[in-house]
PDB file of N, CA and C in Angstrom:
ATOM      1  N   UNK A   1       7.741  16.922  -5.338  1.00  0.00           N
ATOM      2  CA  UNK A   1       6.648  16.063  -5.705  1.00  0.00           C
ATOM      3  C   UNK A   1       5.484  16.348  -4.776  1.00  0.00           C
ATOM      4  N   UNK A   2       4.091  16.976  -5.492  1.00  0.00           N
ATOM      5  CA  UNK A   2       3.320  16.927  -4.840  1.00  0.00           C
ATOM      6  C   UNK A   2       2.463  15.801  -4.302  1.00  0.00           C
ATOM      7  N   UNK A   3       2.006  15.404  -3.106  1.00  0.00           N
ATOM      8  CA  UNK A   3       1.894  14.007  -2.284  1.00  0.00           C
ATOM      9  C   UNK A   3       0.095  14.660  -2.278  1.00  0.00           C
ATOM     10  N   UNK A   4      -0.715  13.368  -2.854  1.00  0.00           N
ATOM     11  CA  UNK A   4      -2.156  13.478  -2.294  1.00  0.00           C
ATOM     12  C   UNK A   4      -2.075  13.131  -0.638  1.00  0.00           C
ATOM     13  N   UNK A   5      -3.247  13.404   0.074  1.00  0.00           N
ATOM     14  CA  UNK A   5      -3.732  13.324   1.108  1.00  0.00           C
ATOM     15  C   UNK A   5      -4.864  12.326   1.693  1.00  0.00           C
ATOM     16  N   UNK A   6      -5.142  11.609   0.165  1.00  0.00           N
ATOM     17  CA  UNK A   6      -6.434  11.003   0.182  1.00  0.00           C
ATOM     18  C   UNK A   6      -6.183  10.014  -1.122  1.00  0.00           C
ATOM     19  N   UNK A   7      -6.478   8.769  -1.005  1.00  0.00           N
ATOM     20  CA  UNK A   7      -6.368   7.982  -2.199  1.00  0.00           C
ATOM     21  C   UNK A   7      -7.896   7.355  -3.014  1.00  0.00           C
ATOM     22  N   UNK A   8      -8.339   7.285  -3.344  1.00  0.00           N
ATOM     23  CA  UNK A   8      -9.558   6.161  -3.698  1.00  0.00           C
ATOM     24  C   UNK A   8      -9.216   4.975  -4.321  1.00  0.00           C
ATOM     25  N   UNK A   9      -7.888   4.339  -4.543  1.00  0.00           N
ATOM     26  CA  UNK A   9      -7.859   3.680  -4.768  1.00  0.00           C
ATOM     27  C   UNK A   9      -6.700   3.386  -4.912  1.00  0.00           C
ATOM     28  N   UNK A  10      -6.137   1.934  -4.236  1.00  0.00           N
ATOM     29  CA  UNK A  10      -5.114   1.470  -4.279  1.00  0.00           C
ATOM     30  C   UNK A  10      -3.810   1.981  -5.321  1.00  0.00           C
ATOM     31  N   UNK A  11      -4.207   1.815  -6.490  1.00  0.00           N
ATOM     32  CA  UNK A  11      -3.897   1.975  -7.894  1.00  0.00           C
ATOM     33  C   UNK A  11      -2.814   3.394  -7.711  1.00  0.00           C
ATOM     34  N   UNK A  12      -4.115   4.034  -7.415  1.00  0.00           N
ATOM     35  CA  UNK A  12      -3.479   5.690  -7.549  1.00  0.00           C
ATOM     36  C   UNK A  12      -1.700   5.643  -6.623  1.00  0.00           C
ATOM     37  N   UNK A  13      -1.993   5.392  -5.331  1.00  0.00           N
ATOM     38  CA  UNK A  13      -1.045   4.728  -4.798  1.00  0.00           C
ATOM     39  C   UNK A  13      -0.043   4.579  -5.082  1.00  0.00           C
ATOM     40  N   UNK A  14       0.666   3.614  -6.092  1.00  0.00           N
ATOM     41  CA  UNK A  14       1.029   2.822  -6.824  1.00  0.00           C
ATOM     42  C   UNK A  14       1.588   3.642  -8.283  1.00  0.00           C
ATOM     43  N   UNK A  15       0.772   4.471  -8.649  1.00  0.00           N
ATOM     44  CA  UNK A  15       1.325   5.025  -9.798  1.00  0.00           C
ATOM     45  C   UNK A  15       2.125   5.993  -8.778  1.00  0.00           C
ATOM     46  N   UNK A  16       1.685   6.794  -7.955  1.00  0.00           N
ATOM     47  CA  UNK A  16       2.644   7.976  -7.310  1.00  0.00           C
ATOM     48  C   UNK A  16       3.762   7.495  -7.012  1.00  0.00           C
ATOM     49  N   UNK A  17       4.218   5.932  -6.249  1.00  0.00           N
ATOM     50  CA  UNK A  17       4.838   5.881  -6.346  1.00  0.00           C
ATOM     51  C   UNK A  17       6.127   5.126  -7.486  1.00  0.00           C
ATOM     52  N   UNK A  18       5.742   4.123  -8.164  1.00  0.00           N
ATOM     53  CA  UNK A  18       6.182   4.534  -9.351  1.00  0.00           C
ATOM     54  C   UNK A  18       6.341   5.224 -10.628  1.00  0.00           C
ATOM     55  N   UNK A  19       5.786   6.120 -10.546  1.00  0.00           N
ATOM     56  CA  UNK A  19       6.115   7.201 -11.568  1.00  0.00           C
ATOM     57  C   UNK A  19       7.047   7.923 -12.093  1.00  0.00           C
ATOM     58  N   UNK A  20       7.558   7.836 -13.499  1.00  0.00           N
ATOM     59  CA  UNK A  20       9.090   8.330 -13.528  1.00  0.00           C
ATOM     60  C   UNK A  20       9.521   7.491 -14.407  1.00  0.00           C
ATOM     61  N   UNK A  21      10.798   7.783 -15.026  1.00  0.00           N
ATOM     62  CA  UNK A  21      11.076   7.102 -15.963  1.00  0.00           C
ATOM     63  C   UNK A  21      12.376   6.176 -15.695  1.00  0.00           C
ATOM     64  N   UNK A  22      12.452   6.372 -14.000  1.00  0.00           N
ATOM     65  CA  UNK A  22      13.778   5.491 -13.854  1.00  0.00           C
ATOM     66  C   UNK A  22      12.962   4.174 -12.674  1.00  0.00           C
ATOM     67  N   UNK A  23      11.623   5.268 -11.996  1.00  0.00           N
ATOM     68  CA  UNK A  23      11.646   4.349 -10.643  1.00  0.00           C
ATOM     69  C   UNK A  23      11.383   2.631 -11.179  1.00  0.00           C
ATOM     70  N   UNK A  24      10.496   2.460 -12.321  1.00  0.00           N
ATOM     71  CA  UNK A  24       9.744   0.958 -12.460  1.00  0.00           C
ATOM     72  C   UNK A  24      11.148  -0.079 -12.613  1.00  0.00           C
ATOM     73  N   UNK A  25      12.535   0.721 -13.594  1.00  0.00           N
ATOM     74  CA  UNK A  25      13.198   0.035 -14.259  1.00  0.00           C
ATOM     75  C   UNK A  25      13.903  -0.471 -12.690  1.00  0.00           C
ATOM     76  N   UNK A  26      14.313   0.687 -11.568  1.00  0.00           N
ATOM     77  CA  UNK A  26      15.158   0.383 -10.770  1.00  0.00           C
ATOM     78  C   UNK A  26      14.426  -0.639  -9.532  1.00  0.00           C
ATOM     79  N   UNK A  27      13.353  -0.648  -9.780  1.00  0.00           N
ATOM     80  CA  UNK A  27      11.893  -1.598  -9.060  1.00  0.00           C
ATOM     81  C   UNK A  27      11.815  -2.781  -9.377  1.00  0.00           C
ATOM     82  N   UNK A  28      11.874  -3.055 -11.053  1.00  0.00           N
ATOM     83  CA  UNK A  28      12.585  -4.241 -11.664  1.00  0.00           C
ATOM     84  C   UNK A  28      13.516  -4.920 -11.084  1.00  0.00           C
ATOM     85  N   UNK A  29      14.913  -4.462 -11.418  1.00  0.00           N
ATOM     86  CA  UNK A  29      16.489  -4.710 -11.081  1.00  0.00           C
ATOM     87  C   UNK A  29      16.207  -4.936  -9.733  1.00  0.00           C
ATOM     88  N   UNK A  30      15.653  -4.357  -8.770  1.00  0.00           N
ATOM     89  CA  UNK A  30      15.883  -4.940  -7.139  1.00  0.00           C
ATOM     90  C   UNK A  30      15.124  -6.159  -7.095  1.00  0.00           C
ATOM     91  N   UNK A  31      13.795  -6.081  -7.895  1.00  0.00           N
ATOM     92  CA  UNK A  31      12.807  -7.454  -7.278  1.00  0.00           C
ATOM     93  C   UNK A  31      13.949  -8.587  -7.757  1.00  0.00           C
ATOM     94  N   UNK A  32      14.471  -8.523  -8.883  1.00  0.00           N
ATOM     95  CA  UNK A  32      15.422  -9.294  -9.652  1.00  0.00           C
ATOM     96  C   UNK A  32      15.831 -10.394  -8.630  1.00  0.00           C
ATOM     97  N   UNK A  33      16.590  -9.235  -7.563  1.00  0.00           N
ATOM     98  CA  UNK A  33      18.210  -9.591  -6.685  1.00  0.00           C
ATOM     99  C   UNK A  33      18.119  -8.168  -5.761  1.00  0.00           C
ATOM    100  N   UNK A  34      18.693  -8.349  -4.701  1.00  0.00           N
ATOM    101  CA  UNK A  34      19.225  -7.122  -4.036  1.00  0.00           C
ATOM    102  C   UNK A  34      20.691  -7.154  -4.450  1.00  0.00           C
ATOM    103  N   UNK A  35      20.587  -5.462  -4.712  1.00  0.00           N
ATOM    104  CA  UNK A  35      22.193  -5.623  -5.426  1.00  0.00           C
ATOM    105  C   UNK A  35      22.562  -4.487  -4.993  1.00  0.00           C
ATOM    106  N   UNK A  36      23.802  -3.962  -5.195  1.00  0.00           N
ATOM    107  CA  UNK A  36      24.533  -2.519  -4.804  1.00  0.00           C
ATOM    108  C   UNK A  36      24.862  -1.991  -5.515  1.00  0.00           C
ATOM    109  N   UNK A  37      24.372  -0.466  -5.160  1.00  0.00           N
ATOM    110  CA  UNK A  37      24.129   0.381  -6.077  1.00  0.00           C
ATOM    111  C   UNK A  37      24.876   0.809  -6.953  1.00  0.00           C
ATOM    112  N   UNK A  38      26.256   0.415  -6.883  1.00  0.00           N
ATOM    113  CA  UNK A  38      27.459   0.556  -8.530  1.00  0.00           C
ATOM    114  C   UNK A  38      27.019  -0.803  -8.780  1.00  0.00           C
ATOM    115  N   UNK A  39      26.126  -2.047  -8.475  1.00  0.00           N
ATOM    116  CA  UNK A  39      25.961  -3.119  -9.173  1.00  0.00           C
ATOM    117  C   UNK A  39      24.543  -2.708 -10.209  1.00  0.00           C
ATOM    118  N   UNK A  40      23.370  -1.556  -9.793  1.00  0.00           N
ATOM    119  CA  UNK A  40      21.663  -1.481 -10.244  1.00  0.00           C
ATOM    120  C   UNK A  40      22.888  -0.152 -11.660  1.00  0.00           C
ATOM    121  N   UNK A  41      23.811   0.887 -10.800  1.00  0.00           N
ATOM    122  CA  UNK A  41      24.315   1.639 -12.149  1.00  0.00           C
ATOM    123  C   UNK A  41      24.886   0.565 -13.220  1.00  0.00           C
ATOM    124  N   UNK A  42      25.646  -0.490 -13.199  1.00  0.00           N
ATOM    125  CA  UNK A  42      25.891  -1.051 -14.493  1.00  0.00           C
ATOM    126  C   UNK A  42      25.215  -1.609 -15.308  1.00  0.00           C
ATOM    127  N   UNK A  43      23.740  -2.579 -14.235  1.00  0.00           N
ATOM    128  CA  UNK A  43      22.457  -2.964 -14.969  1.00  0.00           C
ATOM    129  C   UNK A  43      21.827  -2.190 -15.458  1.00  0.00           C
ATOM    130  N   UNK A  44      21.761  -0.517 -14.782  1.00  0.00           N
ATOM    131  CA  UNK A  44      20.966  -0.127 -15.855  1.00  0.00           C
ATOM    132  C   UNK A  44      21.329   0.498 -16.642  1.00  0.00           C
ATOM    133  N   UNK A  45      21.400   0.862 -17.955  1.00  0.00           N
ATOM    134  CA  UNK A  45      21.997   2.051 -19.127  1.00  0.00           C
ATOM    135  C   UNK A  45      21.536   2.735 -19.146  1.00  0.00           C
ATOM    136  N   UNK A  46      22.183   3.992 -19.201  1.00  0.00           N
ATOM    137  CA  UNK A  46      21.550   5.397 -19.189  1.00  0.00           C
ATOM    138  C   UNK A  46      21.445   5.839 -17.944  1.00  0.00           C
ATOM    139  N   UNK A  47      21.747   5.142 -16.872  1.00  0.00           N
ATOM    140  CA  UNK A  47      21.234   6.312 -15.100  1.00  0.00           C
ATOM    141  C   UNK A  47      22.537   6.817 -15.152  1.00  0.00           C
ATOM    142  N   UNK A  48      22.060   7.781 -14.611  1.00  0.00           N
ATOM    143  CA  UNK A  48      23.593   8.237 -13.866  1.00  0.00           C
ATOM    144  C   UNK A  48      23.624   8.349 -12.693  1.00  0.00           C
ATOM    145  N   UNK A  49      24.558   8.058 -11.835  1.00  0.00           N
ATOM    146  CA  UNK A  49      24.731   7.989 -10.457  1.00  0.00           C
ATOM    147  C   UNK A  49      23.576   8.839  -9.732  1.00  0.00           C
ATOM    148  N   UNK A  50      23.882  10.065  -9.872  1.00  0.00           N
ATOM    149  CA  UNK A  50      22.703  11.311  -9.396  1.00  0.00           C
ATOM    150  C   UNK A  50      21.277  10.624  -9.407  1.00  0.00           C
ATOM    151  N   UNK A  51      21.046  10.608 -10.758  1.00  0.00           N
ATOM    152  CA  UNK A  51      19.704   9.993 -10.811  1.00  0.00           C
ATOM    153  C   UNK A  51      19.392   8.428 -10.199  1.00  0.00           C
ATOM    154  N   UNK A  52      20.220   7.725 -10.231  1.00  0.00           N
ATOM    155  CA  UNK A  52      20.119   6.334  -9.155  1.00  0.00           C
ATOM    156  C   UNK A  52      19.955   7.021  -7.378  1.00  0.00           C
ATOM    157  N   UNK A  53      20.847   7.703  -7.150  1.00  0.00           N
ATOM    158  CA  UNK A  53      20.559   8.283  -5.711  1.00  0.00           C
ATOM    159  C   UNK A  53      19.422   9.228  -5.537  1.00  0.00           C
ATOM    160  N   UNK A  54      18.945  10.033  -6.711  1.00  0.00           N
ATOM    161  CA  UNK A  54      17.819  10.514  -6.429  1.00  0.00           C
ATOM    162  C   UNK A  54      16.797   9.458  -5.928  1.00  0.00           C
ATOM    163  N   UNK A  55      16.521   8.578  -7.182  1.00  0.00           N
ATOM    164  CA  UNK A  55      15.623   7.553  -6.889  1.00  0.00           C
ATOM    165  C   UNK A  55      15.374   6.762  -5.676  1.00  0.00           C
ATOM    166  N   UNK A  56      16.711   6.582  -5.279  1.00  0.00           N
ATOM    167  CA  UNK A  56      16.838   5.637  -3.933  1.00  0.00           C
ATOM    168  C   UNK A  56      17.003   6.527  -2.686  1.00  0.00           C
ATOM    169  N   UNK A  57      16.202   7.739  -2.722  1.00  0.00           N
ATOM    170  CA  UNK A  57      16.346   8.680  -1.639  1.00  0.00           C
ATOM    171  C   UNK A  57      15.766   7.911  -0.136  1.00  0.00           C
ATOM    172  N   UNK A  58      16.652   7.818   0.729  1.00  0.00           N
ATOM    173  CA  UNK A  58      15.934   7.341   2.327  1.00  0.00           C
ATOM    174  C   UNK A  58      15.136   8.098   2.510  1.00  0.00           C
ATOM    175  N   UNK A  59      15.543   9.551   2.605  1.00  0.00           N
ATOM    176  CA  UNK A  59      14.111  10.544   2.871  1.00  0.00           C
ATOM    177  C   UNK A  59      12.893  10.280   1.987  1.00  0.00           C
ATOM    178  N   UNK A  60      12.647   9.546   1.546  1.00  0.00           N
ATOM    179  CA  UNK A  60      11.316   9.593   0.246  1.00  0.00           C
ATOM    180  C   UNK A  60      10.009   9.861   0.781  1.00  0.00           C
ATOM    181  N   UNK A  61       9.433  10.842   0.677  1.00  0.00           N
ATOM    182  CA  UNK A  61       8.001  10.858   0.830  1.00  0.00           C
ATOM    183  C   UNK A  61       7.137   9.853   1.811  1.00  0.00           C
ATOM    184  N   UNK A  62       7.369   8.968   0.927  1.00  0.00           N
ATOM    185  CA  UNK A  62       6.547   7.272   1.127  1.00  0.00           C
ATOM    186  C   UNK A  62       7.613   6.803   2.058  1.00  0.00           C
ATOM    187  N   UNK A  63       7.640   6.878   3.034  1.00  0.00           N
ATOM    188  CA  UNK A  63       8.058   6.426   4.763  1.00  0.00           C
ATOM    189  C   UNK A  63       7.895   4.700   4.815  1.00  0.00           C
ATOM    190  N   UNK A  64       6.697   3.955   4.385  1.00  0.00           N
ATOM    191  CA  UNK A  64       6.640   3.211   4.495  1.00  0.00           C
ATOM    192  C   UNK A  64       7.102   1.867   3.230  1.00  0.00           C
ATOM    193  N   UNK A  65       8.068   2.491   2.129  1.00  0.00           N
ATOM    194  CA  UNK A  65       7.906   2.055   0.940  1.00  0.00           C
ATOM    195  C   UNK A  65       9.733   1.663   1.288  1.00  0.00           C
ATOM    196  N   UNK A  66      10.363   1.170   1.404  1.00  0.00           N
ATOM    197  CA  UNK A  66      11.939   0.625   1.551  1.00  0.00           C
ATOM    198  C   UNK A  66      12.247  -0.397   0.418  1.00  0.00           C
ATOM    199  N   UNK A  67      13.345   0.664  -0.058  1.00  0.00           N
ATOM    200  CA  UNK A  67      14.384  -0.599  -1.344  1.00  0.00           C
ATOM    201  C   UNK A  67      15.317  -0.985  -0.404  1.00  0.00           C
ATOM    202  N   UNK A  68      15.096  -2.544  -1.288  1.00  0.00           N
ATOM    203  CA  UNK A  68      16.412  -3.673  -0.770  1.00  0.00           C
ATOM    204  C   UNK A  68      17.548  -3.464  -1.578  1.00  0.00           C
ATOM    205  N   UNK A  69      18.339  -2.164  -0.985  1.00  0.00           N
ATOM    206  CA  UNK A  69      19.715  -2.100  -1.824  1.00  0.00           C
ATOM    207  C   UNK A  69      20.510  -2.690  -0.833  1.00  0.00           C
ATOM    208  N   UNK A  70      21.647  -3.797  -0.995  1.00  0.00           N
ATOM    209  CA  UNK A  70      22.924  -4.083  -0.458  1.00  0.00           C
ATOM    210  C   UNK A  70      23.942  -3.381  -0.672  1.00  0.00           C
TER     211      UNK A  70
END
């Protein structure tokens, strides 16, 4: 993922980091509840493990951006 260097606006921000077709749903499910992560795979249909751990990478780019997984 290429990372800007420069924002003009909050917004932009915000889409980089939700962008994707799993991050908003799994952004959802946490604001919900903090839950664990074989609890966000049964809420959601269709992830598959891989793609839940992609999403919830510690290394992520965005340093300052932390999911409340239990």
């Amino acid at each position: 993922m290429k990372l800007r260097t420069e924002y003009t606006c909050p917004l932009e921000l915000t889409h980089d980091v939700t962008k994707g077709k799993w991050k908003p749903i799994i952004l959802w499910q946490l604001g919900k509840n903090p839950m664990s992560l074989s609890q966000l795979e049964k809420d959601i249909q269709g992830i598959t493990q891989k793609m839940l751990l992609e999403h919830i990478n510690v290394g992520s780019p965005y340093q300052d951006v932390e999911l409340a997984v239990s």
